[in-house]
Protein backbone atom coordinates (compact mmCIF):
# COMPACT_ATOMS: atom_id res chain seq x y z
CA UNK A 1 0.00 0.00 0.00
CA UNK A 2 1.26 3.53 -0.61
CA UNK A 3 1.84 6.43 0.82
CA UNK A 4 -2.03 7.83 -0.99
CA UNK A 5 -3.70 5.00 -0.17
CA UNK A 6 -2.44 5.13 3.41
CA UNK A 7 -3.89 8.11 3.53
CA UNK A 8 -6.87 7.77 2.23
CA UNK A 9 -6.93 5.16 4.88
CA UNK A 10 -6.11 7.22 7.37
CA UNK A 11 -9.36 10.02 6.49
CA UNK A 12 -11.28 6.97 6.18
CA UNK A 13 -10.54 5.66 10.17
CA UNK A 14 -10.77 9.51 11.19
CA UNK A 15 -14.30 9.85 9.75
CA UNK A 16 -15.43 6.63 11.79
CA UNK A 17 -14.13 8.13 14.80
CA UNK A 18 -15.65 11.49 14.45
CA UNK A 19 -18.91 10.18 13.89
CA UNK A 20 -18.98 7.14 16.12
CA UNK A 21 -18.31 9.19 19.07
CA UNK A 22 -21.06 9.52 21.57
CA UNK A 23 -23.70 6.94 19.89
CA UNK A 24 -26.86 7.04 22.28
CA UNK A 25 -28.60 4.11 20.66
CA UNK A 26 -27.29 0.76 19.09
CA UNK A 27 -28.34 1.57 15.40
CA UNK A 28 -25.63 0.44 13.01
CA UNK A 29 -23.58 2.06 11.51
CA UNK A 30 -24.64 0.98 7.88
CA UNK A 31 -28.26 2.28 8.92
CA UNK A 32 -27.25 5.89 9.97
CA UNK A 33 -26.97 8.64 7.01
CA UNK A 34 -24.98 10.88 8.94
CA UNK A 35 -24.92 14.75 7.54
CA UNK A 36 -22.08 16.35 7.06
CA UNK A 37 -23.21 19.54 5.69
CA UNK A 38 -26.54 21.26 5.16
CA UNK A 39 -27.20 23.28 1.91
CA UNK A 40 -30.71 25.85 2.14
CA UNK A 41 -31.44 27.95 -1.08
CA UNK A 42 -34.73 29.63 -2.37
CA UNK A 43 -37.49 27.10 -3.62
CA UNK A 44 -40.38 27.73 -5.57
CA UNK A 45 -43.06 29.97 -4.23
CA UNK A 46 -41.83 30.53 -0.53
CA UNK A 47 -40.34 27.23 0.03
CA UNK A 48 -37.18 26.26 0.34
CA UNK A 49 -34.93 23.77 -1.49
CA UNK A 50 -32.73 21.95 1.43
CA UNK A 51 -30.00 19.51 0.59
CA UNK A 52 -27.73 17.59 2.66
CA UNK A 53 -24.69 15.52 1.83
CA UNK A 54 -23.95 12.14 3.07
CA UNK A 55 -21.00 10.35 3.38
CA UNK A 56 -21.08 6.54 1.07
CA UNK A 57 -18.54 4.75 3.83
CA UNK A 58 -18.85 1.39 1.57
CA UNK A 59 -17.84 4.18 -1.81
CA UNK A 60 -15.06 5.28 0.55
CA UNK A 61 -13.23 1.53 0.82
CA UNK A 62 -12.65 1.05 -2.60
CA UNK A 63 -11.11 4.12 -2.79
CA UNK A 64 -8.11 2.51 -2.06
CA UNK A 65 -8.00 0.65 -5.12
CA UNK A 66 -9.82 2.72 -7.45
CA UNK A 67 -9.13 2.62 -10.93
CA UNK A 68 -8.87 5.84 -13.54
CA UNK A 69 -12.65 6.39 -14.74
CA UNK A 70 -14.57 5.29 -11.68
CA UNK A 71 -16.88 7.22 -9.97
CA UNK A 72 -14.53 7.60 -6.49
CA UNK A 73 -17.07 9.99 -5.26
CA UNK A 74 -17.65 9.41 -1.87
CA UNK A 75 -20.80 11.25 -0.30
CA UNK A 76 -24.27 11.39 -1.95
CA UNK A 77 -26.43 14.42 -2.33
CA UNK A 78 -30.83 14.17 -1.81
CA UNK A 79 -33.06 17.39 -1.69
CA UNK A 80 -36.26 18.49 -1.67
CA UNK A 81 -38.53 21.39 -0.77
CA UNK A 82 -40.71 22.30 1.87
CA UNK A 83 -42.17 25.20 3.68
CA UNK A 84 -39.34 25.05 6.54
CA UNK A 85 -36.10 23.24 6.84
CA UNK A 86 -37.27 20.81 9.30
CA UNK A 87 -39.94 19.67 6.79
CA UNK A 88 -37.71 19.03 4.69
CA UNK A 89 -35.37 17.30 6.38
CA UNK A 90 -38.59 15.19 7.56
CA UNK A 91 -39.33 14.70 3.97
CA UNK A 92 -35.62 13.67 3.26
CA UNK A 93 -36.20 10.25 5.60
CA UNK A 94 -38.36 9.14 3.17
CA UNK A 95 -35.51 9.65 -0.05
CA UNK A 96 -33.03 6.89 2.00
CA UNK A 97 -33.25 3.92 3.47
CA UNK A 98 -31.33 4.94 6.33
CA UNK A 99 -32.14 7.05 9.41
CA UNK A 100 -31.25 10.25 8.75
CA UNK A 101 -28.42 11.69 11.54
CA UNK A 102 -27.95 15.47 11.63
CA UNK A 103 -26.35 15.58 15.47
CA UNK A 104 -23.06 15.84 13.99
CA UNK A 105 -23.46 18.44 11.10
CA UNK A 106 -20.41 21.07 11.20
CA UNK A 107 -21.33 23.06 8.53
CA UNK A 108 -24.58 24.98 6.81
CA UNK A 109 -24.43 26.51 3.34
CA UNK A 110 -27.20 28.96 2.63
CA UNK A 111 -27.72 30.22 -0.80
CA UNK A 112 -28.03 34.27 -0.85
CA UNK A 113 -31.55 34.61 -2.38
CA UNK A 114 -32.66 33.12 0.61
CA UNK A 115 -32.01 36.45 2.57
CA UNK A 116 -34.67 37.88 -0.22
CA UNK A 117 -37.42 35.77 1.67
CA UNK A 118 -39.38 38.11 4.23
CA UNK A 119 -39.72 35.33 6.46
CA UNK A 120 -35.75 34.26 6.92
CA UNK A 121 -35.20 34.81 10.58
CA UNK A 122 -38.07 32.43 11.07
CA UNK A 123 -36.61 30.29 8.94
CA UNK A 124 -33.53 30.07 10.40
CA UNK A 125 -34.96 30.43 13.86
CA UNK A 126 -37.01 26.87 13.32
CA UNK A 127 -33.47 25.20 12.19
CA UNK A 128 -32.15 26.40 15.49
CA UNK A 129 -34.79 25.07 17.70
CA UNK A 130 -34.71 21.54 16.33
CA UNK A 131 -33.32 19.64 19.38
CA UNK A 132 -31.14 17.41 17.31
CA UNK A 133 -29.63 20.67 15.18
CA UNK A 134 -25.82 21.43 16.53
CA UNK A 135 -25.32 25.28 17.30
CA UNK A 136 -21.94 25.14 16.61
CA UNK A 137 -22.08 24.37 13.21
CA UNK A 138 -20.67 26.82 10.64
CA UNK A 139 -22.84 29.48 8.38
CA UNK A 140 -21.67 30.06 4.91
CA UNK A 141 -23.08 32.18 2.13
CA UNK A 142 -22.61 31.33 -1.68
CA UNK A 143 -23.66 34.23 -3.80
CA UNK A 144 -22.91 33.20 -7.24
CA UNK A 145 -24.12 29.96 -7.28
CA UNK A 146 -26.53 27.37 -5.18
CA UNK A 147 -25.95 26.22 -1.92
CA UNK A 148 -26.92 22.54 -3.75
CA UNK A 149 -24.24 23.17 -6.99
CA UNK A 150 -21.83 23.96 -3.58
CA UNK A 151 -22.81 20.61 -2.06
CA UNK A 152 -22.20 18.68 -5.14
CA UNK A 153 -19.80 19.84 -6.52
CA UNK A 154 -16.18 17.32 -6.23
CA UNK A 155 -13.18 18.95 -5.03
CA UNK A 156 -9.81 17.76 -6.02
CA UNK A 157 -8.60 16.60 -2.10
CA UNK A 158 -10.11 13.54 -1.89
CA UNK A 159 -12.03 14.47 1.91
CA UNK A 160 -15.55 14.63 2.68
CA UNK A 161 -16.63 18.51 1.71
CA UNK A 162 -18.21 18.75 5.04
CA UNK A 163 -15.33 17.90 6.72
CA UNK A 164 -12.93 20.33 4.40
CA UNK A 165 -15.26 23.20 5.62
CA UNK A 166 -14.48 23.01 9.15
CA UNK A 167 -11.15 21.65 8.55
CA UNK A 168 -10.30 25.16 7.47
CA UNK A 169 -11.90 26.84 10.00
CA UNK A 170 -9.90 25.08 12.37
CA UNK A 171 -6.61 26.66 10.48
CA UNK A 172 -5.59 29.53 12.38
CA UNK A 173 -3.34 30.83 9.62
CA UNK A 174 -7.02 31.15 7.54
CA UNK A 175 -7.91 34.13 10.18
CA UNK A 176 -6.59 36.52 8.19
CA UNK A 177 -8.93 36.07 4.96
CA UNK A 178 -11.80 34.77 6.13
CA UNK A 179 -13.96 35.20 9.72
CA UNK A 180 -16.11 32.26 10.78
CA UNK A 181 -19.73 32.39 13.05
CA UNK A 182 -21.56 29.56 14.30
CA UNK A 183 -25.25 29.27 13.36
CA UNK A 184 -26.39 30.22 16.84
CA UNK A 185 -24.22 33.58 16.87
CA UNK A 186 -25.34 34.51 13.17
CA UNK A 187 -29.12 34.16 13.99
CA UNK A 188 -28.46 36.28 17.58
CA UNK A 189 -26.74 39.00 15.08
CA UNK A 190 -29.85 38.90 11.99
CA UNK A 191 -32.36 39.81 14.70
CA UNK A 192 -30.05 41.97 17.41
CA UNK A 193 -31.11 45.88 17.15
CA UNK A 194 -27.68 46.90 17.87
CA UNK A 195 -25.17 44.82 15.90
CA UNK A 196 -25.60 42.88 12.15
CA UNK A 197 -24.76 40.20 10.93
CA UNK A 198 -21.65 38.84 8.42
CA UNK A 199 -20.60 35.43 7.21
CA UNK A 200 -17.96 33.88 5.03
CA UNK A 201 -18.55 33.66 1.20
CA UNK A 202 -17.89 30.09 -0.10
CA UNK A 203 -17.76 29.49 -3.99
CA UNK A 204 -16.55 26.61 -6.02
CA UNK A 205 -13.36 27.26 -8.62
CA UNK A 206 -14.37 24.56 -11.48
CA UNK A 207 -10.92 25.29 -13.06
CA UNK A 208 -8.89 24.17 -9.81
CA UNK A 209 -11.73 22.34 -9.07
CA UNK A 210 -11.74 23.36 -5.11
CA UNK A 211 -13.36 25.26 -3.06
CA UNK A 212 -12.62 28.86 -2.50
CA UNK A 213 -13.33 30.54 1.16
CA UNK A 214 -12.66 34.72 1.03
CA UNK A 215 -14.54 37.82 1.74
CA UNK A 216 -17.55 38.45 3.89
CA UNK A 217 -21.28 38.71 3.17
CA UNK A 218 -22.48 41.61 5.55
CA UNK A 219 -26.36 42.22 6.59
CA UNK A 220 -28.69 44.75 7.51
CA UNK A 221 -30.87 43.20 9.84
CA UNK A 222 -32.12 39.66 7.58
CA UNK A 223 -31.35 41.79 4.38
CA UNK A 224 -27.74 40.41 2.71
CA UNK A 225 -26.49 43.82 1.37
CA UNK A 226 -22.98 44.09 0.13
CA UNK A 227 -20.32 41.93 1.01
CA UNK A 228 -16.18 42.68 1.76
CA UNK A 229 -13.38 41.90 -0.55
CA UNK A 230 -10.73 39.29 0.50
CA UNK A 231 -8.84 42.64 1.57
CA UNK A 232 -11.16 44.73 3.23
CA UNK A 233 -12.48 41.29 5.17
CA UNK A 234 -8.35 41.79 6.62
CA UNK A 235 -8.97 45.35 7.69
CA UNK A 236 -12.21 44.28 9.24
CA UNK A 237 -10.52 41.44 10.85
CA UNK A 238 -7.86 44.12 12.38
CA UNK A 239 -10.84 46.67 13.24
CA UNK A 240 -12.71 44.66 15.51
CA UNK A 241 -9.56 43.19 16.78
CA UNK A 242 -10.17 39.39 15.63
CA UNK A 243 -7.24 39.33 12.82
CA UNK A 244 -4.92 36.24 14.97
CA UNK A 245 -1.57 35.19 12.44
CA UNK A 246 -2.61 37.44 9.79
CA UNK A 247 -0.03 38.46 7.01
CA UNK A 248 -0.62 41.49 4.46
CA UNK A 249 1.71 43.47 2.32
CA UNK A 250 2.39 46.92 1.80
CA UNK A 251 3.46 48.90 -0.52
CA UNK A 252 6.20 51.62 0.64
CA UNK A 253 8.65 54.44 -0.17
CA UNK A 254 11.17 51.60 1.37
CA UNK A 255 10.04 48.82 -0.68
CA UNK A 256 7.38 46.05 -0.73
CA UNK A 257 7.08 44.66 3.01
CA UNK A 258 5.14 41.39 3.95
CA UNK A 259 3.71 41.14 7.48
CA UNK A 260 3.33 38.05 9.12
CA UNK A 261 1.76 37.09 12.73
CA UNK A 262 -0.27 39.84 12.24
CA UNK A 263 -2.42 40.77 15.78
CA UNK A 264 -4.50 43.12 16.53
CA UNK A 265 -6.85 44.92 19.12
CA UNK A 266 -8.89 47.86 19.08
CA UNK A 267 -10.33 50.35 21.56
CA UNK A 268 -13.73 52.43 20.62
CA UNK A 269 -14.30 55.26 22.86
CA UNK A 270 -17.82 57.04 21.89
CA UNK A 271 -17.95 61.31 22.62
CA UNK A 272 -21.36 62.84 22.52
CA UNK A 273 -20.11 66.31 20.47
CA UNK A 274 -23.28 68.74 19.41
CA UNK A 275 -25.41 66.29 20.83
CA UNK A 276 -24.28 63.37 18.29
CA UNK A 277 -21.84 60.61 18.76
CA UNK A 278 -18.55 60.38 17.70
CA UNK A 279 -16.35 57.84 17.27
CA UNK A 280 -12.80 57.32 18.53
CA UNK A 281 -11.17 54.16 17.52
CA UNK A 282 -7.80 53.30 18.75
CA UNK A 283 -6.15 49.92 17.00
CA UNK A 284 -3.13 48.46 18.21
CA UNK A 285 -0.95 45.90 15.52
CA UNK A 286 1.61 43.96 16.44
CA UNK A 287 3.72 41.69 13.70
CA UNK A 288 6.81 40.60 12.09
CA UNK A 289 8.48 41.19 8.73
CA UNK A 290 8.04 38.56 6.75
CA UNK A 291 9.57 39.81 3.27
CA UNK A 292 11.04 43.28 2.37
CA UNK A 293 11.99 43.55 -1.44
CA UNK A 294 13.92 46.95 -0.79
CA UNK A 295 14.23 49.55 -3.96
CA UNK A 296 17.43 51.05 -2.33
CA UNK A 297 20.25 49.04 -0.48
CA UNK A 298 21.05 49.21 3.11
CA UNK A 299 21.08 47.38 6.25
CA UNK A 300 17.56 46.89 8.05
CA UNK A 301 18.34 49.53 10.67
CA UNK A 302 16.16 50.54 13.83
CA UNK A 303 15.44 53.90 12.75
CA UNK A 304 14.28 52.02 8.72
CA UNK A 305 12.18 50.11 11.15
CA UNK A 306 9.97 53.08 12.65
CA UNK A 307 9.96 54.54 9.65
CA UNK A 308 8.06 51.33 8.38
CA UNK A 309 5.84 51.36 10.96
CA UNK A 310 5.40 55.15 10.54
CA UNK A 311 3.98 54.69 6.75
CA UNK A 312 2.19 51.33 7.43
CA UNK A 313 0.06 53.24 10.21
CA UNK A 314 -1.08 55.93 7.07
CA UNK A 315 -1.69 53.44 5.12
CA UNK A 316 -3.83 51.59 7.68
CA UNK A 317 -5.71 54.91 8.83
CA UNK A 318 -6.94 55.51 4.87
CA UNK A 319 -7.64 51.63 4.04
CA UNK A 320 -9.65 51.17 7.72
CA UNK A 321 -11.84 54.78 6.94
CA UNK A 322 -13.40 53.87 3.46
CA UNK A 323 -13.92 50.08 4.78
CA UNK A 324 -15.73 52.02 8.14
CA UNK A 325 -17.65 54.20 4.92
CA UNK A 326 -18.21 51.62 2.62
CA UNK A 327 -20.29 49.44 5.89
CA UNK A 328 -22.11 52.91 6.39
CA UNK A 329 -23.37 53.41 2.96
CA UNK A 330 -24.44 49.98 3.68
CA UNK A 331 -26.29 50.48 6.82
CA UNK A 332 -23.97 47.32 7.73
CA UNK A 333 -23.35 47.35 11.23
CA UNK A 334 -20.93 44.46 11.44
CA UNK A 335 -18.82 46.42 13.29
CA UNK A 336 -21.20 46.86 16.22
CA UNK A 337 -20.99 50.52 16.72
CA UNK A 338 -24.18 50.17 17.68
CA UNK A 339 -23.51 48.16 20.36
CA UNK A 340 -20.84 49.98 21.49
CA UNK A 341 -23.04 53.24 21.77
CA UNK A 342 -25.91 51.51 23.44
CA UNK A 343 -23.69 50.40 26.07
CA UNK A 344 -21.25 53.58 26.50
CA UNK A 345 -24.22 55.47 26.63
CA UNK A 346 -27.65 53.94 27.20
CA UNK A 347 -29.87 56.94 27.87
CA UNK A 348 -28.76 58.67 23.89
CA UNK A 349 -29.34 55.04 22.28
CA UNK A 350 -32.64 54.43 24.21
CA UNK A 351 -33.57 57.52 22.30
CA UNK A 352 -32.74 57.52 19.10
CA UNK A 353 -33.16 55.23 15.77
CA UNK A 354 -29.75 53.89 15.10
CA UNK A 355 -30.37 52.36 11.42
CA UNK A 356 -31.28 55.89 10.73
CA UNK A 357 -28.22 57.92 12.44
CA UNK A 358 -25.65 55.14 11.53
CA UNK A 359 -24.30 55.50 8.10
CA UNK A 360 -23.59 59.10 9.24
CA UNK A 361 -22.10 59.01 12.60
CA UNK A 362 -18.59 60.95 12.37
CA UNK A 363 -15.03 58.67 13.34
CA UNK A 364 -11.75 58.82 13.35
CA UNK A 365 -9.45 55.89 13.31
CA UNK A 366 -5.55 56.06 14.58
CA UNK A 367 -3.19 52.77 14.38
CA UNK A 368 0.00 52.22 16.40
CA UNK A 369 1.98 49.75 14.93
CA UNK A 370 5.29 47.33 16.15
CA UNK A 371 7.05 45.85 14.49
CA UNK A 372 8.33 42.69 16.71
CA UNK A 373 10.79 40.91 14.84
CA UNK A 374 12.25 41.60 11.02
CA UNK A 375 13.96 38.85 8.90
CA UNK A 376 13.57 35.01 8.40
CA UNK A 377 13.62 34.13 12.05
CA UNK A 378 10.31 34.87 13.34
């Protein structure tokens, strides 16, 4: 056996184990479909169309000895619509001959013209209330596509999708591009008055035939509005402080300079000025350089050093503003000013309409940067 098939192997044992764990009955195995990911798009009229994907354990044997042209595919796909998602997945007992195990599910995939539905919160609100749905599992939107062409679709790494999901949200290097939320924490955010909601886009590359995780779709209220670039998801990642092993580059007088271990935290401090608030944010980076390709020679002095971090903190203050603009002229608040107002100062938010005074409230944004370490060693 080789070193592929061992590993194939190996994924093969690891999904057993994952899904074995904490059996509360003595069904077998071989009569359990167990989910590994949940796809909800827009179905005809105002149904939905839910599909889930199940791993094939007796496809995933003869993987080791597959031959070119066989179908090595190892998970199914069934769907159907229904008025809510529990229907459905009531209705989806009846497509297999096994029972139907959804305890384990780490990952949901919602299509965006589901947001377009008037009744979405509820929708989302009945998933979360079915005793056997895990909160923990992780929202994605797909914007360009179906949350079933998503679901079907056969990546190149020969692992369960479902699993490859959360296998990269469990990469902490993948912080930097991408933010993940749990189903219960997105559905708090869709209906909280003082906070909105975001989640990671997902999209499948047919060309590299893999899937692609960057950007952010960002709400207002249950309404998906806009979404962030791959980039501006960073500088949202460094505003609200949750960017952990980031790297970005920059271009400088100095050169090109690559930042890795990128942390960051932030400090909002809300004045009431002419009877409106104002915002002062206050972000603190920390990081190393990764790469410098230098346009003039020279050593890599202290005093080259603070003048890095001198022109990376201007370049910061300009990039952060028009991401902090660009969420405003969405009426996005993923950045939960509004929370931040309504509890810095409860009496002003108790009176006023925050969707309406948001996308104008005035800010200013400064960033201290430090450098920790510069070369190879980091």
């Amino acid at each position: 056996m080789n070193r592929h098939h061992k590993f194939k192997l190996a994924i093969l044992l690891l999904f057993f184990l994952i899904f074995l764990s904490g059996c509360w009955d003595f069904a077998e195995v071989d009569r359990r479909a167990f989910v590994t990911t949940i796809g909800i798009d827009d179905g005809p009229g105002s149904k939905v169309l839910v599909s889930v994907q199940i791993p094939n354990p007796h496809k995933m044997i003869p993987l080791l000895n597959a031959t070119s042209g066989e179908d090595s595919r190892n998970f199914s796909l069934i769907s159907t619509t229904a008025s809510t998602v529990n229907e459905a997945l009531n209705i989806l007992l009846t497509k297999t001959y096994r029972n139907l195990v959804i305890e384990q599910n780490k990952s949901i995939i919602i299509g965006a013209k589901v947001f377009e539905n008037d009744n979405v919160t509820d929708l989302i609100d009945h998933l979360t209330r079915n005793p056997k749905a895990p909160l923990q599992a992780l929202v994605f939107i797909c914007k360009d596509a179906t949350a079933k062409s998503i679901l079907e679709a056969t990546p190149v790494q020969e692992v369960l999708p479902g699993l490859m999901f959360v296998q990269s949200a469990q990469t902490t290097f993948k912080y930097d591009r991408t933010f993940y939320i749990p189903i219960w924490r997105f559905e708090q955010r869709l209906i909280h008055s003082a906070k909105d909601a975001y989640a990671p886009l997902i999209s499948f590359d047919p060309t590299e035939t893999t899937y692609v995780e960057a950007g952010l779709a960002v709400f207002n209220g249950s309404r998906l509005v806009g979404e962030l670039t791959p980039h501006e998801t960073q500088l949202f990642g460094i505003i609200t402080g949750m960017m952990s092993q980031g790297g970005m580059t920059f271009s400088l007088s100095l050169g090109e300079v690559t930042l890795a271990n990128l942390n960051s935290k932030s400090k909002i401090r809300i004045l009431l000025k002419d009877g409106r608030p104002y915002y002062s944010i206050k972000i603190f980076i920390s990081a190393n350089i990764s790469e410098l390709i230098k346009r003039s020679n020279g050593f890599m002095t202290p005093q080259k050093v603070i003048e890095i971090e001198r022109e990376i903190e201007k370049v910061l203050k300009t990039e952060l503003s028009k991401v902090v603009k660009k969420l405003q002229k969405l009426n996005s608040d993923v950045l939960d000013f509004g929370e931040e107002l309504r509890v810095q100062h409860q009496r002003y938010w108790n009176q006023t309409e925050w969707k309406q005074e948001y996308p104008t409230v005035q800010f200013n944004i400064d960033v201290k940067v430090r450098i920790r370490k510069t070369g190879a060693k980091q």
